[in-house]
N, C-alpha and C. Protein backbone atom coordinates (compact mmCIF):
# COMPACT_ATOMS: atom_id res chain seq x y z
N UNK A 1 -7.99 -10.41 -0.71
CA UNK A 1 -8.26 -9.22 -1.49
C UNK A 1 -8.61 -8.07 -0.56
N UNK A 2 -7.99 -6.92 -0.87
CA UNK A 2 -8.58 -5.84 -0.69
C UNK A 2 -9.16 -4.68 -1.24
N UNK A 3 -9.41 -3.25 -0.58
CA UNK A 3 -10.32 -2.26 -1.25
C UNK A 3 -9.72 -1.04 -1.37
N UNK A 4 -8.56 -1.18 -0.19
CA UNK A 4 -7.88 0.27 -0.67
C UNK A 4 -8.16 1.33 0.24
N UNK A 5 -9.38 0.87 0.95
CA UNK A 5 -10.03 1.77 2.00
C UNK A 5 -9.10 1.20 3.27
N UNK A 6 -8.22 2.43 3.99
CA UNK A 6 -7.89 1.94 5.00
C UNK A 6 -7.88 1.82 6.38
N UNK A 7 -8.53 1.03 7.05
CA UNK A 7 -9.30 0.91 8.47
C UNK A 7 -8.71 1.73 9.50
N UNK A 8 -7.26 1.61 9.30
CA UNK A 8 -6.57 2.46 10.81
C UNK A 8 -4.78 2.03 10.20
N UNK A 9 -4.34 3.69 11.67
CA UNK A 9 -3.26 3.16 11.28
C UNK A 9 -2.18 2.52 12.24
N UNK A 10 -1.30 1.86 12.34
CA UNK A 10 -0.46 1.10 13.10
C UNK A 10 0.79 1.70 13.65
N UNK A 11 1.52 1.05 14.24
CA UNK A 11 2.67 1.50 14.68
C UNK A 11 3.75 0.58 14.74
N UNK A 12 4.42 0.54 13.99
CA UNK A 12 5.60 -0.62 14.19
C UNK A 12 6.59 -0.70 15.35
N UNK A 13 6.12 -1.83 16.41
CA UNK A 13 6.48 -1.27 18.28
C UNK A 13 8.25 -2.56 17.41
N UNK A 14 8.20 -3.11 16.71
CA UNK A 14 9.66 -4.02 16.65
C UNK A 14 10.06 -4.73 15.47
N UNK A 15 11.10 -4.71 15.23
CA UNK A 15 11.67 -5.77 14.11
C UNK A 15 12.59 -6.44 14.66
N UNK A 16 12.49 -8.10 13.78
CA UNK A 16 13.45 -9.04 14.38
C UNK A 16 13.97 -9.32 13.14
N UNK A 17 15.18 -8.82 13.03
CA UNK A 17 15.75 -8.96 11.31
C UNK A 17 16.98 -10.36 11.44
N UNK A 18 16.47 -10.96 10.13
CA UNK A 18 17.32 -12.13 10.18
C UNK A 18 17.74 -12.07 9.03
N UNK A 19 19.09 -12.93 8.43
CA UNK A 19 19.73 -12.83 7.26
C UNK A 19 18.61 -12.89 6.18
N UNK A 20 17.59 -13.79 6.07
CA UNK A 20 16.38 -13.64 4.62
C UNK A 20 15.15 -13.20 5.06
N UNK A 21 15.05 -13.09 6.68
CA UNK A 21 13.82 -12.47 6.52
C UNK A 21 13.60 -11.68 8.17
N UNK A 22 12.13 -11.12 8.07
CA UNK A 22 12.07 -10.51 9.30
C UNK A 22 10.06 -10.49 10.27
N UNK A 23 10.98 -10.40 11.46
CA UNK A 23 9.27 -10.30 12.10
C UNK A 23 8.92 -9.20 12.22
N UNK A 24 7.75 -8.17 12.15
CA UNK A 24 7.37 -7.31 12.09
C UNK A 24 6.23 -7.49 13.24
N UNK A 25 6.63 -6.41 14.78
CA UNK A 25 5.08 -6.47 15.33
C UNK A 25 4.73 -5.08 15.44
N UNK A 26 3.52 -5.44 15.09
CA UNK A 26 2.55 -3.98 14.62
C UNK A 26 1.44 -3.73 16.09
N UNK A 27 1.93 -2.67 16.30
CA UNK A 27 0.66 -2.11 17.55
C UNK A 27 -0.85 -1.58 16.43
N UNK A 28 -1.53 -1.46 16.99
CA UNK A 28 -2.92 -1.29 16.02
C UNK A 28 -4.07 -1.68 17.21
N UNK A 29 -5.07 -0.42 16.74
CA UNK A 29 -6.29 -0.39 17.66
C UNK A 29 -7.21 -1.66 16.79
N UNK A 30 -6.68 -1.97 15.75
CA UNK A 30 -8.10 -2.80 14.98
C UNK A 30 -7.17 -4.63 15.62
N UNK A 31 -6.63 -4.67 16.22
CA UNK A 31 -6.16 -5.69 17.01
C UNK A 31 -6.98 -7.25 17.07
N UNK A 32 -8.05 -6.24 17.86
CA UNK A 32 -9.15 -7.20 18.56
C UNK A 32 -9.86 -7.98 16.87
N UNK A 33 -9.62 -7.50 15.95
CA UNK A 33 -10.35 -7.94 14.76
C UNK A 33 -9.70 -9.23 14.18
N UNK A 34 -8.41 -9.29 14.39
CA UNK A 34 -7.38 -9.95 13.69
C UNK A 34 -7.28 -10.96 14.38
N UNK A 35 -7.50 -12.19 13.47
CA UNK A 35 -6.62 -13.67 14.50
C UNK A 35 -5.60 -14.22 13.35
N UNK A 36 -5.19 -15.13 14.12
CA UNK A 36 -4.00 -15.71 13.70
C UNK A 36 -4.03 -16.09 12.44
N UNK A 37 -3.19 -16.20 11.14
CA UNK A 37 -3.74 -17.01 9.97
C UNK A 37 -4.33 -15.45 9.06
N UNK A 38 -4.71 -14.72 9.49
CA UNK A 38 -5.52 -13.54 9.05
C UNK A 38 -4.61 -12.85 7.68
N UNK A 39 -4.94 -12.41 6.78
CA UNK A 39 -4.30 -11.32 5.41
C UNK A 39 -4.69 -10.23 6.07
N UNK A 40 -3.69 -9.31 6.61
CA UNK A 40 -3.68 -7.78 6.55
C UNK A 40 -2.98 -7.16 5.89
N UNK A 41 -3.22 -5.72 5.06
CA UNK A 41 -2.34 -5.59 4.40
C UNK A 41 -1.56 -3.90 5.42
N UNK A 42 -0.38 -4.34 5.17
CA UNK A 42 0.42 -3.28 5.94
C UNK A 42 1.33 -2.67 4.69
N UNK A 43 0.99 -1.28 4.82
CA UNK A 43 1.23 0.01 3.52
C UNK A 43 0.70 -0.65 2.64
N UNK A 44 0.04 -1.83 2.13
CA UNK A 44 0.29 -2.37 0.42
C UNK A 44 0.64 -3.69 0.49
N UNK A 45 1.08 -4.03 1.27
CA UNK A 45 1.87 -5.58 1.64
C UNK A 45 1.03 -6.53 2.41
N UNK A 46 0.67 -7.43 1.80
CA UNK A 46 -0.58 -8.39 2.44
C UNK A 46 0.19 -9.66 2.84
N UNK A 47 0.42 -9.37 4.07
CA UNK A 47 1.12 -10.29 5.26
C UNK A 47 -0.09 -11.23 6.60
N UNK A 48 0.58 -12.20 6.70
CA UNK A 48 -0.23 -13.09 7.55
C UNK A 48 0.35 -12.89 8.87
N UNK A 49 -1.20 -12.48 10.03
CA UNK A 49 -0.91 -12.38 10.87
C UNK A 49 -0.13 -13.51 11.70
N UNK A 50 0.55 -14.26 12.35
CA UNK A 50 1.25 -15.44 12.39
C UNK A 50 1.48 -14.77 14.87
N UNK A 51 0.27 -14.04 15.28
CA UNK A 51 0.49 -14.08 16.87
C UNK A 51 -0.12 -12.54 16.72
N UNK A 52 -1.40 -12.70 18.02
CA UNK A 52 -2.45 -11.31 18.08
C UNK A 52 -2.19 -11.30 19.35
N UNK A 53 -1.83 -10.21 20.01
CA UNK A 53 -2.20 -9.52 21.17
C UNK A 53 -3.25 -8.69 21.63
N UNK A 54 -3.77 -8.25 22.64
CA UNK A 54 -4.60 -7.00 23.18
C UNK A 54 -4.51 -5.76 22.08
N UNK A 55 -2.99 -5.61 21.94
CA UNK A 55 -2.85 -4.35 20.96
C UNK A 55 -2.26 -4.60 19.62
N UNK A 56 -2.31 -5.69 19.34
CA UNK A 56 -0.94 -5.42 18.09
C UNK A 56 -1.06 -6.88 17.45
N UNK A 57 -0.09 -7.50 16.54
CA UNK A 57 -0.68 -8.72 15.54
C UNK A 57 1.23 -8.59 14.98
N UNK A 58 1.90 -9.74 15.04
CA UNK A 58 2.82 -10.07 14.38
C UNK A 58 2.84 -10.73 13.07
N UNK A 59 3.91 -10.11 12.31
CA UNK A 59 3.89 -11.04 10.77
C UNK A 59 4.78 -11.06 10.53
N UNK A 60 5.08 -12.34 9.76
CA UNK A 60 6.63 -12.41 9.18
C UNK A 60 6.83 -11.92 7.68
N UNK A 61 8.06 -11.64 7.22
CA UNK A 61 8.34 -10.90 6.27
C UNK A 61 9.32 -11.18 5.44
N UNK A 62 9.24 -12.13 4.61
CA UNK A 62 10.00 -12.86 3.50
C UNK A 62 10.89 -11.85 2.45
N UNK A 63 12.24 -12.77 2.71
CA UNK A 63 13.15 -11.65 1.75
C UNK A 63 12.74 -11.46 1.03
N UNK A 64 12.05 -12.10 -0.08
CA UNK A 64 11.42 -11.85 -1.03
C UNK A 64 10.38 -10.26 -1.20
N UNK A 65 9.43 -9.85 0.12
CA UNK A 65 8.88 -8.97 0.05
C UNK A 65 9.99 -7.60 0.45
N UNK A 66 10.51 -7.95 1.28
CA UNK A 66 11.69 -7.27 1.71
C UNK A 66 12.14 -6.57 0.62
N UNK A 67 12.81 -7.35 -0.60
CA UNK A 67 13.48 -6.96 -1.62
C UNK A 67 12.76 -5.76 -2.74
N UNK A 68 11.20 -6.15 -2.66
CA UNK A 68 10.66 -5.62 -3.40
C UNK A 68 9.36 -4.65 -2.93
N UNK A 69 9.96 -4.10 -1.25
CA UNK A 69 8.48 -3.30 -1.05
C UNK A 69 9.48 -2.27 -0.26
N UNK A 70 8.82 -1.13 0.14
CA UNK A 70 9.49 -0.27 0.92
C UNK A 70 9.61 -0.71 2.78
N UNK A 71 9.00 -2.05 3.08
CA UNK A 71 8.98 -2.42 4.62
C UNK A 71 10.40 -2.92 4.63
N UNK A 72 11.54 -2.76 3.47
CA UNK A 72 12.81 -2.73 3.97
C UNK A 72 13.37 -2.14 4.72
N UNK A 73 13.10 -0.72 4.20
CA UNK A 73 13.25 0.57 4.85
C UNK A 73 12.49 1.22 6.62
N UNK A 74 11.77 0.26 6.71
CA UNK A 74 11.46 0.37 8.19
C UNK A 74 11.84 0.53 8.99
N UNK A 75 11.37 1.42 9.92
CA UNK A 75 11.92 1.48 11.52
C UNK A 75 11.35 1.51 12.37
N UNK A 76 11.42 0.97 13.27
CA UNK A 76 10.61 0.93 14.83
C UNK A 76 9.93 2.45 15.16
N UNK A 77 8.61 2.87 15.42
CA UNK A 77 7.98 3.96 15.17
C UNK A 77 7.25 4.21 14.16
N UNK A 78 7.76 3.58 13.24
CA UNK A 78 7.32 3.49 11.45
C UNK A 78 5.91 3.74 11.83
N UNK A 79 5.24 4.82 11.34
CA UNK A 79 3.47 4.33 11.39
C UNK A 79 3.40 3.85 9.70
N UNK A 80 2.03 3.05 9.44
CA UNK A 80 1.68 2.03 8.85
C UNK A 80 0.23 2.47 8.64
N UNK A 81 -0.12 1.65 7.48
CA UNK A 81 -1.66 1.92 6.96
C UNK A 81 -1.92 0.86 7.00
N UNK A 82 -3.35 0.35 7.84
CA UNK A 82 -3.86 -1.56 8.36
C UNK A 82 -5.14 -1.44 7.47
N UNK A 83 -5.41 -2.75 6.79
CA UNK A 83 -6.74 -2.70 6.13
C UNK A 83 -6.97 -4.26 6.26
N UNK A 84 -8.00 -4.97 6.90
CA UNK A 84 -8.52 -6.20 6.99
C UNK A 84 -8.64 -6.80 5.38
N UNK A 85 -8.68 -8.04 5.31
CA UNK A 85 -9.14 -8.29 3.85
C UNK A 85 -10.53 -8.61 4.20
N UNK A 86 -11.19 -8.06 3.13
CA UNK A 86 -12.72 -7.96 2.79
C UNK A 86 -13.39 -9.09 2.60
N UNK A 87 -14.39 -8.78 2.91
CA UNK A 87 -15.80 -10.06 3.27
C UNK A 87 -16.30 -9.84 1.84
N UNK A 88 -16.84 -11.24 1.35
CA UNK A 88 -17.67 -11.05 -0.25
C UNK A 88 -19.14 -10.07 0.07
N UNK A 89 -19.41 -9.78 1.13
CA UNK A 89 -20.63 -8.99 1.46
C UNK A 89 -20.04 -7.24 1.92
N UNK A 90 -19.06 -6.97 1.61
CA UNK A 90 -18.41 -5.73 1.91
C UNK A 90 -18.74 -4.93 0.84
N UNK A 91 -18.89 -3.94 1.01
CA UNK A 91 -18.88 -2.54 -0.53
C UNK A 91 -17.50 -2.10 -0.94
N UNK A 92 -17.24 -2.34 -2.13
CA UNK A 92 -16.23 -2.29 -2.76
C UNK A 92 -15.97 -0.90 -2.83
N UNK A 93 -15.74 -0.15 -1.89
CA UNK A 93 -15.65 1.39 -1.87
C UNK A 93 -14.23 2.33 -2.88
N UNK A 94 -13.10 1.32 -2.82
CA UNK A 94 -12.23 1.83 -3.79
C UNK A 94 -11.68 0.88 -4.50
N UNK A 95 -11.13 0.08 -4.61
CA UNK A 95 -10.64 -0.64 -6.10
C UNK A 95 -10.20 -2.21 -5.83
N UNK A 96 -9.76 -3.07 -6.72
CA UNK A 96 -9.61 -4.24 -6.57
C UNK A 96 -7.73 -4.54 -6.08
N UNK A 97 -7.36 -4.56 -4.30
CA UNK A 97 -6.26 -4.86 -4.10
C UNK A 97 -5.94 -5.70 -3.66
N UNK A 98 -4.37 -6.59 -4.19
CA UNK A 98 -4.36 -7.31 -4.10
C UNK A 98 -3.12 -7.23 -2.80
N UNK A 99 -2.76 -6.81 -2.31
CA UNK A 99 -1.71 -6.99 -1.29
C UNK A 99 -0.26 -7.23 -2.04
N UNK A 100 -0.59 -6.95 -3.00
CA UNK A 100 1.19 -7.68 -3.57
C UNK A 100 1.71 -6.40 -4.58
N UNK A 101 2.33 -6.06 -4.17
CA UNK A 101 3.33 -4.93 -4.87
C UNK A 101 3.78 -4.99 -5.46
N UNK A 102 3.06 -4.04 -6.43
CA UNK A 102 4.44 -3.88 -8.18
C UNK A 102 6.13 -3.57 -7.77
N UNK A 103 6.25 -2.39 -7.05
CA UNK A 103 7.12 -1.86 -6.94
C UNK A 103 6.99 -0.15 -5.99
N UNK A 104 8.46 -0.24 -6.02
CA UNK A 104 8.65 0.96 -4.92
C UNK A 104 8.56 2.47 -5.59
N UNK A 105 7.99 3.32 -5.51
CA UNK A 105 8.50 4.57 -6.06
C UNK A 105 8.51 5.61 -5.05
N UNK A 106 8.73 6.33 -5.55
CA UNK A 106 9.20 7.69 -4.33
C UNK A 106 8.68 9.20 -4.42
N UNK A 107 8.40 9.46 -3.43
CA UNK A 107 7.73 10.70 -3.60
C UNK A 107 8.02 12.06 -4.06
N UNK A 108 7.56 12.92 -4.63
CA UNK A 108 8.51 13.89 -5.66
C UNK A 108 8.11 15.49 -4.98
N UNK A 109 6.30 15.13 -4.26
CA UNK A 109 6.02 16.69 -3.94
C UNK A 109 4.82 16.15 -2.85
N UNK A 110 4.61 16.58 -1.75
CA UNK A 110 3.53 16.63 -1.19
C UNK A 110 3.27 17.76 -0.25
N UNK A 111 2.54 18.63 -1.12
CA UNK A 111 2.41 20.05 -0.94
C UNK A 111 0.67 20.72 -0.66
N UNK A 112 0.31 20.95 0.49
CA UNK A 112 -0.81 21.31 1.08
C UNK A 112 -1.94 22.30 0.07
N UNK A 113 -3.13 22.24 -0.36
CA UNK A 113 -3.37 23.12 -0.99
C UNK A 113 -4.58 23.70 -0.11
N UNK A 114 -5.77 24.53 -0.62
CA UNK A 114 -6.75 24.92 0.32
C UNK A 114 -7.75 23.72 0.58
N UNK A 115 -8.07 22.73 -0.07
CA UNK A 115 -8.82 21.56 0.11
C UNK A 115 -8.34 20.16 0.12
N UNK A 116 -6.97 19.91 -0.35
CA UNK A 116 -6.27 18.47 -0.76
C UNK A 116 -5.03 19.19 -0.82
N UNK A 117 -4.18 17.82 -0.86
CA UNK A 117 -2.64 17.89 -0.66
C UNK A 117 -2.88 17.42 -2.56
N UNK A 118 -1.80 18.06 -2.83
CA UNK A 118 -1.18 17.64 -4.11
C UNK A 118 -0.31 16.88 -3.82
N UNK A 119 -0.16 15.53 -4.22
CA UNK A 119 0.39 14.10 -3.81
C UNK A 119 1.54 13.88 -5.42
N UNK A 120 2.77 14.20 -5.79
CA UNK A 120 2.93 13.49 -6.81
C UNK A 120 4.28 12.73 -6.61
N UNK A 121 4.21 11.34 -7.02
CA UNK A 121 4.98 10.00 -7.05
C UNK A 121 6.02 9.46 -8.63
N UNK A 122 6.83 9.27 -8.43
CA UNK A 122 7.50 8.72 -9.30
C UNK A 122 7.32 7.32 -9.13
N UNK A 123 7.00 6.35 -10.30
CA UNK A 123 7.11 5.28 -10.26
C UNK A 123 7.70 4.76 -11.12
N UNK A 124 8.53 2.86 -10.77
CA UNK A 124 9.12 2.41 -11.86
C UNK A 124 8.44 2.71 -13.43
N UNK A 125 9.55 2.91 -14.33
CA UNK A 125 8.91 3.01 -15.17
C UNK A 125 8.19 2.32 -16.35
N UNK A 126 8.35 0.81 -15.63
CA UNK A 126 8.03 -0.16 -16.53
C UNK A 126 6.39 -0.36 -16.05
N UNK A 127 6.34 0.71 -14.82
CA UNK A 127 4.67 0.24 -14.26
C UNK A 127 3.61 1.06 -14.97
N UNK A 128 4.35 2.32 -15.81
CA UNK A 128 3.66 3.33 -15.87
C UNK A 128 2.38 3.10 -17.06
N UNK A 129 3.00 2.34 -17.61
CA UNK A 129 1.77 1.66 -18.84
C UNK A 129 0.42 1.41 -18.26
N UNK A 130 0.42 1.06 -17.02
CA UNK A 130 -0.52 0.61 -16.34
C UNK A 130 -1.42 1.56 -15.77
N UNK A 131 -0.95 2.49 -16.03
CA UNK A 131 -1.52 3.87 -15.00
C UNK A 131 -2.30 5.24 -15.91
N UNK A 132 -3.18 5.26 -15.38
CA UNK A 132 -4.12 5.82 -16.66
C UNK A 132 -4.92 7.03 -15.96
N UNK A 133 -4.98 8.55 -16.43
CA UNK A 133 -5.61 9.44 -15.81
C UNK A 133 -7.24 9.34 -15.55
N UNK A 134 -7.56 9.18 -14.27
CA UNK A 134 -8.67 8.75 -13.47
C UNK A 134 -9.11 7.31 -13.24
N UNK A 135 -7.84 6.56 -13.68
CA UNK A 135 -7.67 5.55 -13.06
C UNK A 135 -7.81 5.12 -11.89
N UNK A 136 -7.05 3.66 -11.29
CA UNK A 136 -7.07 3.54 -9.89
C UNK A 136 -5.58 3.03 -9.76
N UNK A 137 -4.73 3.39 -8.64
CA UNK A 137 -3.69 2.95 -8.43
C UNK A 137 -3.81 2.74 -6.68
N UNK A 138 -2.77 2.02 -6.27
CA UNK A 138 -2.72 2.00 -4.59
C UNK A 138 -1.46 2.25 -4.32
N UNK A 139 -1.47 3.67 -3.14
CA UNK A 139 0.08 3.38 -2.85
C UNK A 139 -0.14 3.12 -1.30
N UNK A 140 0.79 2.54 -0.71
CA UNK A 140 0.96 2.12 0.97
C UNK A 140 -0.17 1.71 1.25
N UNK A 141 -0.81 1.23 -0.06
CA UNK A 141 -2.04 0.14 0.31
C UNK A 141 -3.60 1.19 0.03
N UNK A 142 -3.30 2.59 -0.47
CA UNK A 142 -4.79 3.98 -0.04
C UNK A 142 -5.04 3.28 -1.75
N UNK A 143 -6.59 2.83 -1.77
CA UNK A 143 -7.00 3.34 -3.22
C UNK A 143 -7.01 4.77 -3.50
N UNK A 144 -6.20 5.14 -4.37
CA UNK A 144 -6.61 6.74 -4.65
C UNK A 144 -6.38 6.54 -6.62
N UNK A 145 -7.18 7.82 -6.64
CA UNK A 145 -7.84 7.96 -8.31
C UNK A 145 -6.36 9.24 -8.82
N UNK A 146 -6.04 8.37 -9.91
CA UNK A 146 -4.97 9.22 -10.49
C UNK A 146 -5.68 10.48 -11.12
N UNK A 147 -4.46 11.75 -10.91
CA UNK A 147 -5.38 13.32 -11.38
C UNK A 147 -4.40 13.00 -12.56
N UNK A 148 -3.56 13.36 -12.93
CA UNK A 148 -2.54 13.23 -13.73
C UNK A 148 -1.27 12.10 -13.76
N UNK A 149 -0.69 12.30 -15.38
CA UNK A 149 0.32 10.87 -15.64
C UNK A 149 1.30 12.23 -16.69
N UNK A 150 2.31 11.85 -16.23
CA UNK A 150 3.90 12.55 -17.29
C UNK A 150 4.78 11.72 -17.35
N UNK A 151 5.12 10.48 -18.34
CA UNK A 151 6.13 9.90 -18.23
C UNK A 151 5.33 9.02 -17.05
N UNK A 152 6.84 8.67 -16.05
CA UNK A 152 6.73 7.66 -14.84
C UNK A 152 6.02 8.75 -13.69
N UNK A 153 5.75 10.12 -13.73
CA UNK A 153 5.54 10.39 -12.77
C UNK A 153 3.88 10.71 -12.66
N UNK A 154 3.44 10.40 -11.46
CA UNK A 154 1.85 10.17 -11.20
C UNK A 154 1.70 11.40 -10.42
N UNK A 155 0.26 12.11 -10.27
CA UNK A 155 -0.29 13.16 -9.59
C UNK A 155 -1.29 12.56 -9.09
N UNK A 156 -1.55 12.81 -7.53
CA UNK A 156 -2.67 12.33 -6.99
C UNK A 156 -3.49 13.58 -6.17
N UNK A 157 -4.74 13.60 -5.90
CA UNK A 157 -4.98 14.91 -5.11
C UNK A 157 -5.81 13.92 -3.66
N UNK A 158 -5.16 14.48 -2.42
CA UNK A 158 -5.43 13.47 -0.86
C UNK A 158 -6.20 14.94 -0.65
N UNK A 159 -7.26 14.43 -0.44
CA UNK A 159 -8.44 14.65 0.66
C UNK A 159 -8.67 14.88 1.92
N UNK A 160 -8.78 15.82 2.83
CA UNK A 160 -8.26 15.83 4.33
C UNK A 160 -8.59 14.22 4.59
N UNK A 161 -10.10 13.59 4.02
CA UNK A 161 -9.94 11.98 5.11
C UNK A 161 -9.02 11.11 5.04
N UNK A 162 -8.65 10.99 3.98
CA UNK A 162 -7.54 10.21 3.32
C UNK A 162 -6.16 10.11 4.44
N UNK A 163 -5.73 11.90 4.43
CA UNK A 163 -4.69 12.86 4.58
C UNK A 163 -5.26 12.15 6.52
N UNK A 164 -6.55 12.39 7.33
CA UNK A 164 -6.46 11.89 8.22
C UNK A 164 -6.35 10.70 8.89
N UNK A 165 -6.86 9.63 7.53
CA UNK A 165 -7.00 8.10 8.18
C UNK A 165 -5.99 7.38 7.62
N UNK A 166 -4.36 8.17 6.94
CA UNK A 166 -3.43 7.37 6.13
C UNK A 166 -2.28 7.67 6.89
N UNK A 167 -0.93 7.17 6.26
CA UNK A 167 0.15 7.36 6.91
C UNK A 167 0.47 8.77 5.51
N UNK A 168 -0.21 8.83 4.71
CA UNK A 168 0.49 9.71 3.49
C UNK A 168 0.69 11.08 3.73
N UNK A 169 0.09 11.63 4.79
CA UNK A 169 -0.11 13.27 4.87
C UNK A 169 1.55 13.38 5.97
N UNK A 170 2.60 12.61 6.52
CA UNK A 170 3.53 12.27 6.85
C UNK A 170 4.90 12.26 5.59
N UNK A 171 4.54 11.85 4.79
CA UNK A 171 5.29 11.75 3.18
C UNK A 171 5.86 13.00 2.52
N UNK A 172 6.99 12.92 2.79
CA UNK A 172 8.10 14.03 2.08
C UNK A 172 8.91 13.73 1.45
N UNK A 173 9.03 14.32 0.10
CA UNK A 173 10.11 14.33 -1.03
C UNK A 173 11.27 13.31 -0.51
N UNK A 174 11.54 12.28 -1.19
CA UNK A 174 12.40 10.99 -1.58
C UNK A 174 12.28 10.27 -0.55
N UNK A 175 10.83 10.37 -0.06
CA UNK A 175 10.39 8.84 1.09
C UNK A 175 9.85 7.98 -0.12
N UNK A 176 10.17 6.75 0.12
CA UNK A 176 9.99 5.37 -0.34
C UNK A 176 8.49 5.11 -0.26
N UNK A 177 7.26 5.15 -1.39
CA UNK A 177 6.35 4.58 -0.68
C UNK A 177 6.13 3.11 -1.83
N UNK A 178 4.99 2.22 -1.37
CA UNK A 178 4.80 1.18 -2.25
C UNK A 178 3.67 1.12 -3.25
N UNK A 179 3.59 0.33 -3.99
CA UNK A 179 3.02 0.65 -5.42
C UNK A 179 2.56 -0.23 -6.37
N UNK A 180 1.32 -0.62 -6.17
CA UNK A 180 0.60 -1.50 -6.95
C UNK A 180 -0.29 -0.71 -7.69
N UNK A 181 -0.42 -1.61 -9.09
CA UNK A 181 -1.02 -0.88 -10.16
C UNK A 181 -2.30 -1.66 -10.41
N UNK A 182 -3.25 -1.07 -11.01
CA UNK A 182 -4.56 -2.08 -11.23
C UNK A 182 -4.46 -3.56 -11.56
N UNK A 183 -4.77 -4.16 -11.45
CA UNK A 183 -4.65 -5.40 -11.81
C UNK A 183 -5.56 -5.71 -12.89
N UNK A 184 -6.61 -4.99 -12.83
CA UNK A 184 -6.90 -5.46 -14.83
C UNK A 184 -6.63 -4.79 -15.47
N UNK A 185 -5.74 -4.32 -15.56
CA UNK A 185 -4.73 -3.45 -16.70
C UNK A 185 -3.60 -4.89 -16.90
N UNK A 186 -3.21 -5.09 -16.17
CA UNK A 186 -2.08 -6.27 -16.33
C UNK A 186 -2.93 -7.49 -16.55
N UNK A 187 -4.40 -7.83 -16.58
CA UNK A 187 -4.89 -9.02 -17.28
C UNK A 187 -5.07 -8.57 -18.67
N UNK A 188 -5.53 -7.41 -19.09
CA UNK A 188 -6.19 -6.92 -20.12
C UNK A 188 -4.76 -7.21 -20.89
N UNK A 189 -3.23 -6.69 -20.61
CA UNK A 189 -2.03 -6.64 -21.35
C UNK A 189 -2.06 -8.52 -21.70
N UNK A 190 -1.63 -9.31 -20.62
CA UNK A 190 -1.86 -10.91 -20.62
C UNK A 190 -2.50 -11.44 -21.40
N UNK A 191 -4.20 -10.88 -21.49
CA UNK A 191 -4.45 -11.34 -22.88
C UNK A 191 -4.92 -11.04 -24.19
N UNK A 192 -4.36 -9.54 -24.74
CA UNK A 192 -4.31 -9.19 -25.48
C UNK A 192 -2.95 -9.79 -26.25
N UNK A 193 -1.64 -9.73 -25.66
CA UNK A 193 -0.39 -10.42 -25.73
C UNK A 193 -0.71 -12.05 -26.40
N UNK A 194 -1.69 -12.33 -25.32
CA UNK A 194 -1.73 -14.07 -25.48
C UNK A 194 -2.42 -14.19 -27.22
N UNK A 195 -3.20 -13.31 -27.25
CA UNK A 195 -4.05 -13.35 -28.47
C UNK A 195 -3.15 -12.99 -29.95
N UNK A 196 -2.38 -12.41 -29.56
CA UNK A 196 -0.98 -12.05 -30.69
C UNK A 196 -0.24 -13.02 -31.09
N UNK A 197 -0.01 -14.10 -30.19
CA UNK A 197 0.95 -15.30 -30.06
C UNK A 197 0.57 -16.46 -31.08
């Protein structure tokens, strides 16, 4: 599990792409933190570290995530948002994440204002049920609090810290980012559903 709060950011120094899947090695100052076996989540994607270096932590990357996160779209340089998974004695500073991605959506405006970037995202639209004004959503792994909802498309407002400790202040109109939605919104649907049955 994670919080959404994200520790640092990475650099994708290589990919080793194979017909179903791929290795991903990530340069990262939070290095020294990570051992082998470890859940980090990279943008949103909670991958096992599987080889730690001085600088950096390899993970492998199942077609499966491939298919359904934007680390398809990767490229060597790629910077990345790293967040350790959390200790039961940690402060839950932004929301309950789980490393596993709803889905991909894409960015529509990220436009500078005098205090915050106006952040707004299109997402699938089967996620949007889930997404609720002053909610919590995660994209590339940032807890951030929804300002506005139209349809599939989400408004977020980034914060210079955010904007300094994320890969998001980088994000321009029809970049790919990733997209998990609360997760007790999708228990609350599960068993309200179950209770109908």
């Amino acid at each position: 599990m994670f919080t959404g709060l994200v520790a640092a950011k990475g650099r994708i120094a290589a990919i080793s792409r194979n017909s179903e899947s791929a290795i991903f090695e990530i340069e990262s100052t939070i290095a020294s933190e990570i051992s082998i076996g470890d859940s980090v989540s990279v943008s949103g994607v909670c991958l096992t570290a599987i080889s730690v270096s001085d600088n950096g932590f390899s993970a492998d990357v199942m077609i499966q995530t491939l298919h359904l996160t934007s680390l398809a779209s990767s490229v060597v340089d790629s910077e990345v948002n790293l967040e350790l998974a959390a200790r039961p004695t940690d402060r839950l500073g932004g929301h309950i994440v789980q490393g596993h991605v709803d889905g991909v959506g894409s960015v529509i405006e990220n436009s500078p204002g005098e205090k915050w970037n106006k952040f707004v995202i299109k997402i699938p639209s089967h996620l949007a049920k889930y997404v609720v004004n002053q909610g919590s959503i995660a994209v590339e792994g940032v807890s951030l609090t929804v300002g506005a909802t139209v349809g599939d498309e989400v408004t977020l407002w980034l914060i210079p810290e955010t904007l300094m400790r994320t890969n998001l202040a980088k994000k321009s109109a029809g970049d790919l980012v990733n997209v998990e939605v609360d997760v007790i919104a999708k228990y609350v649907e599960r068993l309200v559903n179950h209770e109908r049955t």
